[in-house]
C-alpha atoms as a PDB file:
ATOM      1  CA  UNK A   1      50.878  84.972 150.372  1.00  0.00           C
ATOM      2  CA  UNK A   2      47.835  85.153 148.294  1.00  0.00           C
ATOM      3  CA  UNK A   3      45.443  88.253 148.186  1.00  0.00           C
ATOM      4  CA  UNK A   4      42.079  87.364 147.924  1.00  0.00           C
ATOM      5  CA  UNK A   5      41.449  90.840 146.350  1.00  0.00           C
ATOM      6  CA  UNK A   6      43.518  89.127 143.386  1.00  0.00           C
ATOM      7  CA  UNK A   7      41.863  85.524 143.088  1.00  0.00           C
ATOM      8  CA  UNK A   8      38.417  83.771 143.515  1.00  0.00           C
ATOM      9  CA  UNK A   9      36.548  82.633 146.265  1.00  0.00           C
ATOM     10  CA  UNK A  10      38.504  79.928 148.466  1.00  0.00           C
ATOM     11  CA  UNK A  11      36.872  76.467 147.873  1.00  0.00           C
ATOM     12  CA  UNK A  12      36.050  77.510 144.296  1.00  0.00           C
ATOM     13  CA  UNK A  13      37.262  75.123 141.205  1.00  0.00           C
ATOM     14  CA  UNK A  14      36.635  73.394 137.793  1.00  0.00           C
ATOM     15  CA  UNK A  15      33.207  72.225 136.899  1.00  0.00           C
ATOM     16  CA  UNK A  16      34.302  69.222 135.526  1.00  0.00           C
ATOM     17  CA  UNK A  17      36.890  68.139 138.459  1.00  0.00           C
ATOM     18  CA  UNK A  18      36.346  70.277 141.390  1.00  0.00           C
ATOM     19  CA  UNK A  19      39.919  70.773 141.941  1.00  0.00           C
ATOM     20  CA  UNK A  20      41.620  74.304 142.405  1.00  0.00           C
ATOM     21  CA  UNK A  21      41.467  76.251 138.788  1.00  0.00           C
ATOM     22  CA  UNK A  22      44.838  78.040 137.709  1.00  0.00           C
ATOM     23  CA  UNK A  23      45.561  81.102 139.354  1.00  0.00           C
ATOM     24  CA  UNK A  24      46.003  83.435 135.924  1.00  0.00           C
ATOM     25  CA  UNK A  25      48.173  86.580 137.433  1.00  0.00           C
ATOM     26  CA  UNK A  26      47.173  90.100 136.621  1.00  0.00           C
ATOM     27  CA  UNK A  27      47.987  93.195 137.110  1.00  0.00           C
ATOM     28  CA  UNK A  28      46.190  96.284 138.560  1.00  0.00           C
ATOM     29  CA  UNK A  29      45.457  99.427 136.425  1.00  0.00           C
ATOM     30  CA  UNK A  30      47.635 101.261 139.063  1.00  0.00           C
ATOM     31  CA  UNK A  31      50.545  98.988 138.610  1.00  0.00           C
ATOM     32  CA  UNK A  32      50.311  99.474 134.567  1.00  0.00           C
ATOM     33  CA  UNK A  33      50.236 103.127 134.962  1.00  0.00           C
ATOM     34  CA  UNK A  34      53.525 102.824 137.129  1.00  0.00           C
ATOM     35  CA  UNK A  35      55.290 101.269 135.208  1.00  0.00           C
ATOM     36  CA  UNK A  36      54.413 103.418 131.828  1.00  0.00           C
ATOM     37  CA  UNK A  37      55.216 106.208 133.636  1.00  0.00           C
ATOM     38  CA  UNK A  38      58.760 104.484 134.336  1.00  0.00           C
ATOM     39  CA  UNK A  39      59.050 103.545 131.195  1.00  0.00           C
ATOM     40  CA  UNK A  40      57.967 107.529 129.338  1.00  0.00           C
ATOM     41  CA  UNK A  41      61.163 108.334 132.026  1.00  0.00           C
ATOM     42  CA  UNK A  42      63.853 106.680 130.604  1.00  0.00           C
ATOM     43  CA  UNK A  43      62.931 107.046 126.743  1.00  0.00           C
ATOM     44  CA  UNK A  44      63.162 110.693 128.033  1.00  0.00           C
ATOM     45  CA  UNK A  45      66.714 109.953 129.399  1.00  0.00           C
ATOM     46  CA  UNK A  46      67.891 108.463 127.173  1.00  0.00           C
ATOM     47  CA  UNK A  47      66.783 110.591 124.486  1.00  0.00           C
ATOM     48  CA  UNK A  48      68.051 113.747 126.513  1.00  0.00           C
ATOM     49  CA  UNK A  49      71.559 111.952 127.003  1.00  0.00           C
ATOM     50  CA  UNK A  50      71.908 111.550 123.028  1.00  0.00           C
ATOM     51  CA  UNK A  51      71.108 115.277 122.344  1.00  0.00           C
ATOM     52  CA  UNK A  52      73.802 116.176 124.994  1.00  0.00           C
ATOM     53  CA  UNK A  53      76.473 114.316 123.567  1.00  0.00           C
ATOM     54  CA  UNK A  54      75.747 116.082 120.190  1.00  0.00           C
ATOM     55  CA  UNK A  55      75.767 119.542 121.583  1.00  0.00           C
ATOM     56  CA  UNK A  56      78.496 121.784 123.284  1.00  0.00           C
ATOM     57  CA  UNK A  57      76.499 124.309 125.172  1.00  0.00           C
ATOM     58  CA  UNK A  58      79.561 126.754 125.139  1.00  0.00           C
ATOM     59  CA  UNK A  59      79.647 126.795 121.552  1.00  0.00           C
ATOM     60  CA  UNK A  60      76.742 126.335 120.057  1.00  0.00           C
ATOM     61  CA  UNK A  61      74.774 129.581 120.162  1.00  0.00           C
ATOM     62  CA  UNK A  62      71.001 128.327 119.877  1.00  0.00           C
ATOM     63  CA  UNK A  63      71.483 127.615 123.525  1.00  0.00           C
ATOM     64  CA  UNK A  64      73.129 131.172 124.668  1.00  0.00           C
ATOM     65  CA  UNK A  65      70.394 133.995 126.027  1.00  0.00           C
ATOM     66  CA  UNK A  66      69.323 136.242 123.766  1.00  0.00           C
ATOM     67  CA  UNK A  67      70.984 139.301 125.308  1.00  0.00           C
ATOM     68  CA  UNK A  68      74.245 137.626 124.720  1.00  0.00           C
ATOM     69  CA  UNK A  69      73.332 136.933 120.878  1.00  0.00           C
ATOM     70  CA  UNK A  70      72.112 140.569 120.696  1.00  0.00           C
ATOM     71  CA  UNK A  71      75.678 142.011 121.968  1.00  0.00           C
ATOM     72  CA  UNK A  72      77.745 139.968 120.086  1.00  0.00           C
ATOM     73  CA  UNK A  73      75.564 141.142 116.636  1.00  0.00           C
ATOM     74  CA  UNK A  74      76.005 144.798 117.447  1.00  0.00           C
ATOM     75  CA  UNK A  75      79.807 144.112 118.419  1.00  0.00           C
ATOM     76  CA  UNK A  76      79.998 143.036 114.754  1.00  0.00           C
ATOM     77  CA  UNK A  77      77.890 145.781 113.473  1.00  0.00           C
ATOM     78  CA  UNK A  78      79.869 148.073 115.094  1.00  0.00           C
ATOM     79  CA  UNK A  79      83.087 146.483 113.890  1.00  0.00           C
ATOM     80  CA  UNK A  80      81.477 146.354 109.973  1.00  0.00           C
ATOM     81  CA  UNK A  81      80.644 150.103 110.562  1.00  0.00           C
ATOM     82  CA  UNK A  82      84.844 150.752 111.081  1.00  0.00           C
ATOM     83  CA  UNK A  83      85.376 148.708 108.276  1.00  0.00           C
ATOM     84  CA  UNK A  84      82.991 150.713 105.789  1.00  0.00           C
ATOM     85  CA  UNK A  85      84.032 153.903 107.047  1.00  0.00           C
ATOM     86  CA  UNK A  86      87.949 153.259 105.786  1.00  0.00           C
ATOM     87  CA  UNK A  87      87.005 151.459 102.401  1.00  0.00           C
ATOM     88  CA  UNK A  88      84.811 154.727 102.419  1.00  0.00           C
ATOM     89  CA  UNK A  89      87.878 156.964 103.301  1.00  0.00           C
ATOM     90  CA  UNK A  90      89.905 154.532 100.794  1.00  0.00           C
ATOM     91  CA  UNK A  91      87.304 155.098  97.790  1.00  0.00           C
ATOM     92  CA  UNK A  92      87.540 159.496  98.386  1.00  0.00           C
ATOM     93  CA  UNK A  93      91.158 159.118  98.457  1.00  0.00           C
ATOM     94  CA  UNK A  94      91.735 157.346  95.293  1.00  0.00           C
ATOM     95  CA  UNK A  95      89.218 159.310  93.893  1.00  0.00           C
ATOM     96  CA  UNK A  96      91.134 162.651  94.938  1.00  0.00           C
ATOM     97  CA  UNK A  97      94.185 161.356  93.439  1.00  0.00           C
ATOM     98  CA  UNK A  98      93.178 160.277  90.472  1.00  0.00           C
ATOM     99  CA  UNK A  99      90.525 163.116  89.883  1.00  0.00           C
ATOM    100  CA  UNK A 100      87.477 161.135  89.967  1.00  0.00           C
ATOM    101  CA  UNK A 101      86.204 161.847  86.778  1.00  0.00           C
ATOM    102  CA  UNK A 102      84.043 164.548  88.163  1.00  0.00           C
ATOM    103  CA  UNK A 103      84.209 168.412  87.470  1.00  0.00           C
ATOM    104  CA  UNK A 104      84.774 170.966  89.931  1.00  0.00           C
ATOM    105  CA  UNK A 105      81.036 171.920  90.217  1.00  0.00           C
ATOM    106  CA  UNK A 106      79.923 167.943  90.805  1.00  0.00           C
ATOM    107  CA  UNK A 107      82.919 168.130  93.347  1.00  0.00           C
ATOM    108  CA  UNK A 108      81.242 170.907  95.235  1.00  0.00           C
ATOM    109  CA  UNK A 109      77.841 169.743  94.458  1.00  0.00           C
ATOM    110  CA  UNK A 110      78.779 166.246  95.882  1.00  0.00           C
ATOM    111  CA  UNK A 111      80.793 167.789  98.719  1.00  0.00           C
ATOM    112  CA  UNK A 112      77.357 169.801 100.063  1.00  0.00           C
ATOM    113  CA  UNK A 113      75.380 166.335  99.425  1.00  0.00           C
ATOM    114  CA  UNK A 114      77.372 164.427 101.860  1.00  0.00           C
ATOM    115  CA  UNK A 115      77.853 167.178 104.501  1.00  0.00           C
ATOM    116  CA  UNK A 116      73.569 167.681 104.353  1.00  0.00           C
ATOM    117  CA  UNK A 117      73.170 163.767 104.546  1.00  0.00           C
ATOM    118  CA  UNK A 118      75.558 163.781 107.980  1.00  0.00           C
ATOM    119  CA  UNK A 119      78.405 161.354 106.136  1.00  0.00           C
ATOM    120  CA  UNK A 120      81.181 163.685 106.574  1.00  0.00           C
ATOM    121  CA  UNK A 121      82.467 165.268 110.250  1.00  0.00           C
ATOM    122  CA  UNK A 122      80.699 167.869 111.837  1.00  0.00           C
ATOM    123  CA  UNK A 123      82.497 170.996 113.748  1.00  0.00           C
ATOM    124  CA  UNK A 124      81.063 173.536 116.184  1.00  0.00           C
ATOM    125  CA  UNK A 125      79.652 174.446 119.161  1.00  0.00           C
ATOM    126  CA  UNK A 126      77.408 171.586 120.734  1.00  0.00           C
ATOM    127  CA  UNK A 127      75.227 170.926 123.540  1.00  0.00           C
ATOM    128  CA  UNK A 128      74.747 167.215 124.961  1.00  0.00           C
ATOM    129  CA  UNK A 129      71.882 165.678 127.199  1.00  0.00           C
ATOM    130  CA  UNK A 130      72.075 163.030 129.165  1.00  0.00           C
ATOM    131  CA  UNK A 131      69.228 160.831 130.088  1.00  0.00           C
ATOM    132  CA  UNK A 132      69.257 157.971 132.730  1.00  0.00           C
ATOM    133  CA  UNK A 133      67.229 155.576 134.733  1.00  0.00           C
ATOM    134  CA  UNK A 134      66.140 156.438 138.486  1.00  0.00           C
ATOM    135  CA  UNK A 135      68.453 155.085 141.123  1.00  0.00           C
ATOM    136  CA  UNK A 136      67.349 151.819 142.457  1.00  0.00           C
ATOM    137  CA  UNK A 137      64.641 151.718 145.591  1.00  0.00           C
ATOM    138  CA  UNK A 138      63.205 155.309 144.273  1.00  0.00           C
ATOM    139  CA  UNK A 139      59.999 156.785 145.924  1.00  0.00           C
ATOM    140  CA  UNK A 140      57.776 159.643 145.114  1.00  0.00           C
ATOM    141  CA  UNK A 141      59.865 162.601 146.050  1.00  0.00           C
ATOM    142  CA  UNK A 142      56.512 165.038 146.201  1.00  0.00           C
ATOM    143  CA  UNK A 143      52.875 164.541 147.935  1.00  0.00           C
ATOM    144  CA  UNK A 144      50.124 163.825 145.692  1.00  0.00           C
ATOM    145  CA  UNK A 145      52.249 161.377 143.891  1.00  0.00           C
ATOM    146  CA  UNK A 146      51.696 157.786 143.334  1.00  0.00           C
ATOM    147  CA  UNK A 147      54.231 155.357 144.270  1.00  0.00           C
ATOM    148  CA  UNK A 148      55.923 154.368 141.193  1.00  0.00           C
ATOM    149  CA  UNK A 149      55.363 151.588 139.222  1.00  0.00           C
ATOM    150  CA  UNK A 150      58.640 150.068 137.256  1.00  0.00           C
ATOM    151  CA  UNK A 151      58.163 151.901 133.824  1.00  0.00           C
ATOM    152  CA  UNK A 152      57.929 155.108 135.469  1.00  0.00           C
ATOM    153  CA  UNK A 153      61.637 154.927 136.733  1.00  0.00           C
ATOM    154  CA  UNK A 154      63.300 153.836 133.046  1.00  0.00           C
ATOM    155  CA  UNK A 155      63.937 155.990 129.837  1.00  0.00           C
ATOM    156  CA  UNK A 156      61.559 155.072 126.959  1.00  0.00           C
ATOM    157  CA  UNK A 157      61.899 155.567 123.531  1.00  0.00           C
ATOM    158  CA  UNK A 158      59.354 158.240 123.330  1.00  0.00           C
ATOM    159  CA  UNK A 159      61.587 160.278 125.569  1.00  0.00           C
ATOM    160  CA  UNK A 160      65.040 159.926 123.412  1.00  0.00           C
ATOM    161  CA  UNK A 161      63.119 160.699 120.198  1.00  0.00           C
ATOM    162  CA  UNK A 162      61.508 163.593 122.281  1.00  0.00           C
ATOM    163  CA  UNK A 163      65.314 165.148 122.949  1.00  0.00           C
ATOM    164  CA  UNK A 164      66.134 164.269 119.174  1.00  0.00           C
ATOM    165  CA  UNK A 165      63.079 165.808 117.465  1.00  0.00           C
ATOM    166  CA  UNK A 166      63.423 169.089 120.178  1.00  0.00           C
ATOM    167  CA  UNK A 167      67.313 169.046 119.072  1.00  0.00           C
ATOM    168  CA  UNK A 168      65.814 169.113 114.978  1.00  0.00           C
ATOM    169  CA  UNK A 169      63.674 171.842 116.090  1.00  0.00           C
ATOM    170  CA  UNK A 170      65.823 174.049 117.917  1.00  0.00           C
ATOM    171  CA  UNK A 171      68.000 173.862 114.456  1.00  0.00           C
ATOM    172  CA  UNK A 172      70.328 171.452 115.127  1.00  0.00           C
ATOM    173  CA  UNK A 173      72.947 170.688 111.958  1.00  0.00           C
ATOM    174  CA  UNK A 174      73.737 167.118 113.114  1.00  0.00           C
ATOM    175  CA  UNK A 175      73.458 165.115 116.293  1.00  0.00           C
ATOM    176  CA  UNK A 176      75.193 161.921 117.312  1.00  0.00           C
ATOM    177  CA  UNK A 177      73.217 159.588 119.360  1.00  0.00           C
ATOM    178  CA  UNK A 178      75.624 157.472 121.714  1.00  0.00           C
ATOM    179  CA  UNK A 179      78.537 156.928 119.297  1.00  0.00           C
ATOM    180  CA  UNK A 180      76.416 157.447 116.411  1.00  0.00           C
ATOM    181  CA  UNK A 181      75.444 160.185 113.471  1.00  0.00           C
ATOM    182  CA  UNK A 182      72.536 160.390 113.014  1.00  0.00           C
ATOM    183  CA  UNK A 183      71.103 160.476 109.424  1.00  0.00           C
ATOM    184  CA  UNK A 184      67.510 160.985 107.876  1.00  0.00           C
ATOM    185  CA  UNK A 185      66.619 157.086 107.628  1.00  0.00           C
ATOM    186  CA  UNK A 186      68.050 156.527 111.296  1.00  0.00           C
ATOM    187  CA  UNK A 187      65.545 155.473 113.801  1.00  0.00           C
ATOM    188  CA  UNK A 188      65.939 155.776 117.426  1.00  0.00           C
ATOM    189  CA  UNK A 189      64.446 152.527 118.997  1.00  0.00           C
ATOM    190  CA  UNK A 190      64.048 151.137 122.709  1.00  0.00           C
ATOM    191  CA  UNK A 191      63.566 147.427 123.067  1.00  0.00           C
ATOM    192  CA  UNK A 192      62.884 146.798 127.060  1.00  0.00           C
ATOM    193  CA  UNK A 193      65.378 148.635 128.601  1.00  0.00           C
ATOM    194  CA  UNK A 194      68.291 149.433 126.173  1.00  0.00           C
ATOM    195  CA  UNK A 195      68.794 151.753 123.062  1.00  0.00           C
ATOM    196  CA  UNK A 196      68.912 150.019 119.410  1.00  0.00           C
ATOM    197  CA  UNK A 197      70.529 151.947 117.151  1.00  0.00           C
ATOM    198  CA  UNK A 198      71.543 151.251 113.387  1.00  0.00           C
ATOM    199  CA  UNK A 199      72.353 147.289 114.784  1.00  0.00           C
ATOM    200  CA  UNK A 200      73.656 148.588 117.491  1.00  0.00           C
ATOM    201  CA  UNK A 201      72.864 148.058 121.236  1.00  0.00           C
ATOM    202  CA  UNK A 202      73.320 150.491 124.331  1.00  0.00           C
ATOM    203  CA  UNK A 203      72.577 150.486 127.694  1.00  0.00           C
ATOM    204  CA  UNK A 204      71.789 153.803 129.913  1.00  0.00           C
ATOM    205  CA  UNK A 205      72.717 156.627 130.671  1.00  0.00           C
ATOM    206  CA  UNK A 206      71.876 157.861 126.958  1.00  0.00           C
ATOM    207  CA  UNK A 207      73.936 161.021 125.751  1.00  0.00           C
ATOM    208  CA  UNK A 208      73.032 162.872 123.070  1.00  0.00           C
ATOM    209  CA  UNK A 209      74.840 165.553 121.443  1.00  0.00           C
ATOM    210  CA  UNK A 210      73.861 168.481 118.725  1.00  0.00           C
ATOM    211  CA  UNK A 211      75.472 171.277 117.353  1.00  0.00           C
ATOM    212  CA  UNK A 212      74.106 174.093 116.640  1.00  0.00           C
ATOM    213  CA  UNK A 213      73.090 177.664 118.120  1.00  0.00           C
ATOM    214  CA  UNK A 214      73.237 176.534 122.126  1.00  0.00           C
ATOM    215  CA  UNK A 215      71.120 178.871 123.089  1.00  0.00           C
ATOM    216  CA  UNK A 216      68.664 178.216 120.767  1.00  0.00           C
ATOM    217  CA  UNK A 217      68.681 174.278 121.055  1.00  0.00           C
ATOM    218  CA  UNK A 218      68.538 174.632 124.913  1.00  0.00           C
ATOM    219  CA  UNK A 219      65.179 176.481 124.530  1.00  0.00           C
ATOM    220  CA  UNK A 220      63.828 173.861 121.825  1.00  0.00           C
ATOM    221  CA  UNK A 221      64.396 171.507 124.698  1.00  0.00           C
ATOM    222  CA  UNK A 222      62.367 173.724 127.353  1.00  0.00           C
ATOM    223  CA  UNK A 223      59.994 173.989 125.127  1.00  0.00           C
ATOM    224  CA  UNK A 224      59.018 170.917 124.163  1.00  0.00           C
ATOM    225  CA  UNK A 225      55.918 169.561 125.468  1.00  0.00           C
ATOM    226  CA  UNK A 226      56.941 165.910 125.270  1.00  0.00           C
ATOM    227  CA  UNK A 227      60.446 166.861 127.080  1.00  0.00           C
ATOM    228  CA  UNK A 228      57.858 169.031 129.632  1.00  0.00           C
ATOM    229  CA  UNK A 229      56.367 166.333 130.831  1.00  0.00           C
ATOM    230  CA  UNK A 230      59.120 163.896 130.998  1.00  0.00           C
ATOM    231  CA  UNK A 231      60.295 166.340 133.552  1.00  0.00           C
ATOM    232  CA  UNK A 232      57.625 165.879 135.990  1.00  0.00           C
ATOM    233  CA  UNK A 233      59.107 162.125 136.631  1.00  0.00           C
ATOM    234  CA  UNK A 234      63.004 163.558 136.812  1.00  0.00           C
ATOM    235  CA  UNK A 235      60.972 165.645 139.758  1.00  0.00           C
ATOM    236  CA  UNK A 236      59.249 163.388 141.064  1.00  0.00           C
ATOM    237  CA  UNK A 237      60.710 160.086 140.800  1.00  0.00           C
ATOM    238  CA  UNK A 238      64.448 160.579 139.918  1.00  0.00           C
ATOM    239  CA  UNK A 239      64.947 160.014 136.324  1.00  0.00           C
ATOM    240  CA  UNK A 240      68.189 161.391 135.150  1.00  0.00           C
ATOM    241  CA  UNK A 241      68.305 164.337 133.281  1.00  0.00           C
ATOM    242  CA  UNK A 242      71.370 167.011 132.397  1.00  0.00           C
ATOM    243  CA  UNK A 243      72.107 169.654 129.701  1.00  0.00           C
ATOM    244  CA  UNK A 244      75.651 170.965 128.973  1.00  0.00           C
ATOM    245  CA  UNK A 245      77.266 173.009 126.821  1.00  0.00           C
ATOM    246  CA  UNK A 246      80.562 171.137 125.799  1.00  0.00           C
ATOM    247  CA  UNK A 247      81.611 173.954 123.876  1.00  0.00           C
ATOM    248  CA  UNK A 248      83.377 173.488 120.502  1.00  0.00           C
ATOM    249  CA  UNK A 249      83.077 169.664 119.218  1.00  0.00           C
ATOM    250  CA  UNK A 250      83.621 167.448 116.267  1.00  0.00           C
ATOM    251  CA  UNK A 251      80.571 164.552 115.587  1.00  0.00           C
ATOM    252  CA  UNK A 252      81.872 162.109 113.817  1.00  0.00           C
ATOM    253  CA  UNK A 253      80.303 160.956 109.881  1.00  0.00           C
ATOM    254  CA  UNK A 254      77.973 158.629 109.594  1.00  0.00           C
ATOM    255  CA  UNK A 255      79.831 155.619 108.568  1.00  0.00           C
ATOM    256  CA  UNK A 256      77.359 152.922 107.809  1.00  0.00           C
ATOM    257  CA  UNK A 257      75.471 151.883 104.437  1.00  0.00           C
ATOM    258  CA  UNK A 258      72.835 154.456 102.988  1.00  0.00           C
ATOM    259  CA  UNK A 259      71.092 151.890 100.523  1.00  0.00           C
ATOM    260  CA  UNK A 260      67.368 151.572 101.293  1.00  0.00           C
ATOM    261  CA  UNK A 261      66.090 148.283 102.080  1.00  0.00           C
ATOM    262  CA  UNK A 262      62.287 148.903 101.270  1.00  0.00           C
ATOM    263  CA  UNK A 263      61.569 152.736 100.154  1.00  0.00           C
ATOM    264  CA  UNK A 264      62.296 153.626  96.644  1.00  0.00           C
ATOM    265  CA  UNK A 265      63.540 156.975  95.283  1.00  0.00           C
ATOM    266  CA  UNK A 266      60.552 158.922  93.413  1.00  0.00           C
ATOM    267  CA  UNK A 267      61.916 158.986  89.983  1.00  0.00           C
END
């Protein structure tokens, strides 16, 4: 059937013979469209079903999240970390045996270098506080309080390095972090909701442990305004927050590399 959208006038023909002219077909600009959009499908297809065949999405780690890529790096760290720590322990035992080359006074001298700079264990009495995240659904638990928005109910980094830098204050001789020693070039760091520390990653609760006089690093902590106001949201809003005295403890040395990537030593 003929659409007379598509052709001339009935009746119409060729000047010179007056029969019917030659119906030329064409094609709307709808019709082209279609079909280049059909056509932009299946070069996408097809191009998608090469790159699949290429890749194994279980193995190839360009495709996994990157929370998965971040736990697997600080599950190596943490592994290169044990690994350092006994060459370490290796390198003071030959060195014991064999005398080292040092004299008794660089012995000592060396001995109260690594002890300052948090390398070797640490013995005494300790106090540990633990920080966590409000429990899930929390509300404002006093009147005159906002309802809470999500960053009020997580631990921030300002808040660990608030504990740490009270801990420092109250006179703390070394304090682990996690699993961790902490050492002069250490940085405590929070990246969304989780603690990144030396390559390492942790999730909450954080605990954090000193040693030291208790009674004076307990009052460091009460003091503090930073820790003062981090209080009004355990009061209000649930954060968790606990101090205990654990009594005599040993934090482990700092086991990782001391090299400096970008500062220099003054010379």
């Amino acid at each position: 059937m003929s659409n007379t959208a598509d052709s001339p006038q009935a009746g119409s023909g060729s000047p010179e013979t007056g029969s019917p002219s030659p119906r030329t077909p064409r094609l709307r600009p709808v019709r082209v469209l279609t079909l280049g959009v059909f056509a932009l499908a299946g070069l996408l297809f097809i191009t998608s079903f090469n790159t699949a065949k290429g890749t194994n999405i279980r193995t190839d780690s360009s495709l996994l999240k990157l929370s998965d890529l971040i736990h697997e790096r600080s599950y190596k760290n943490a592994r290169l970390d044990e690994s350092n720590a006994a060459l370490r322990d290796d390198v003071d035992g030959l060195a014991e045996r064999t005398g080292g080359g040092t004299s008794a006074a660089e012995e000592a001298r060396l001995a109260a270098l690594e002890k300052n700079a948090g390398t070797q264990k640490l013995t005494g009495k300790a106090v540990t506080v633990t920080l966590n995240d409000a429990p899930p659904g929390a509300t404002a638990k006093l009147p005159g309080y906002p309802e809470p928005q999500p960053d009020y109910l997580v631990i921030h980094q300002q808040d660990l390095q608030a504990v740490v830098n009270a801990l420092w204050q109250g006179g703390a001789q070394g304090i682990k972090v996690m699993d961790q020693r902490l050492i002069s070039t250490s940085a405590v760091r929070c990246v969304g909701n989780t603690l990144i520390l030396q390559g390492r990653v942790y999730s909450p609760p954080y605990k954090i442990t000193a040693i030291g006089n208790p009674d004076k690093l307990q009052k460091a902590l009460a003091d503090s305004p930073a820790i003062q106001n981090y209080m009004v949201y355990v009061n209000v809003y649930g954060l968790g927050w606990k101090v205990t005295e654990d009594g005599t403890v040993t934090l482990p040395g700092y086991s990782g590399t001391v090299d400096l990537h970008y500062a220099k030593p003054v010379e």
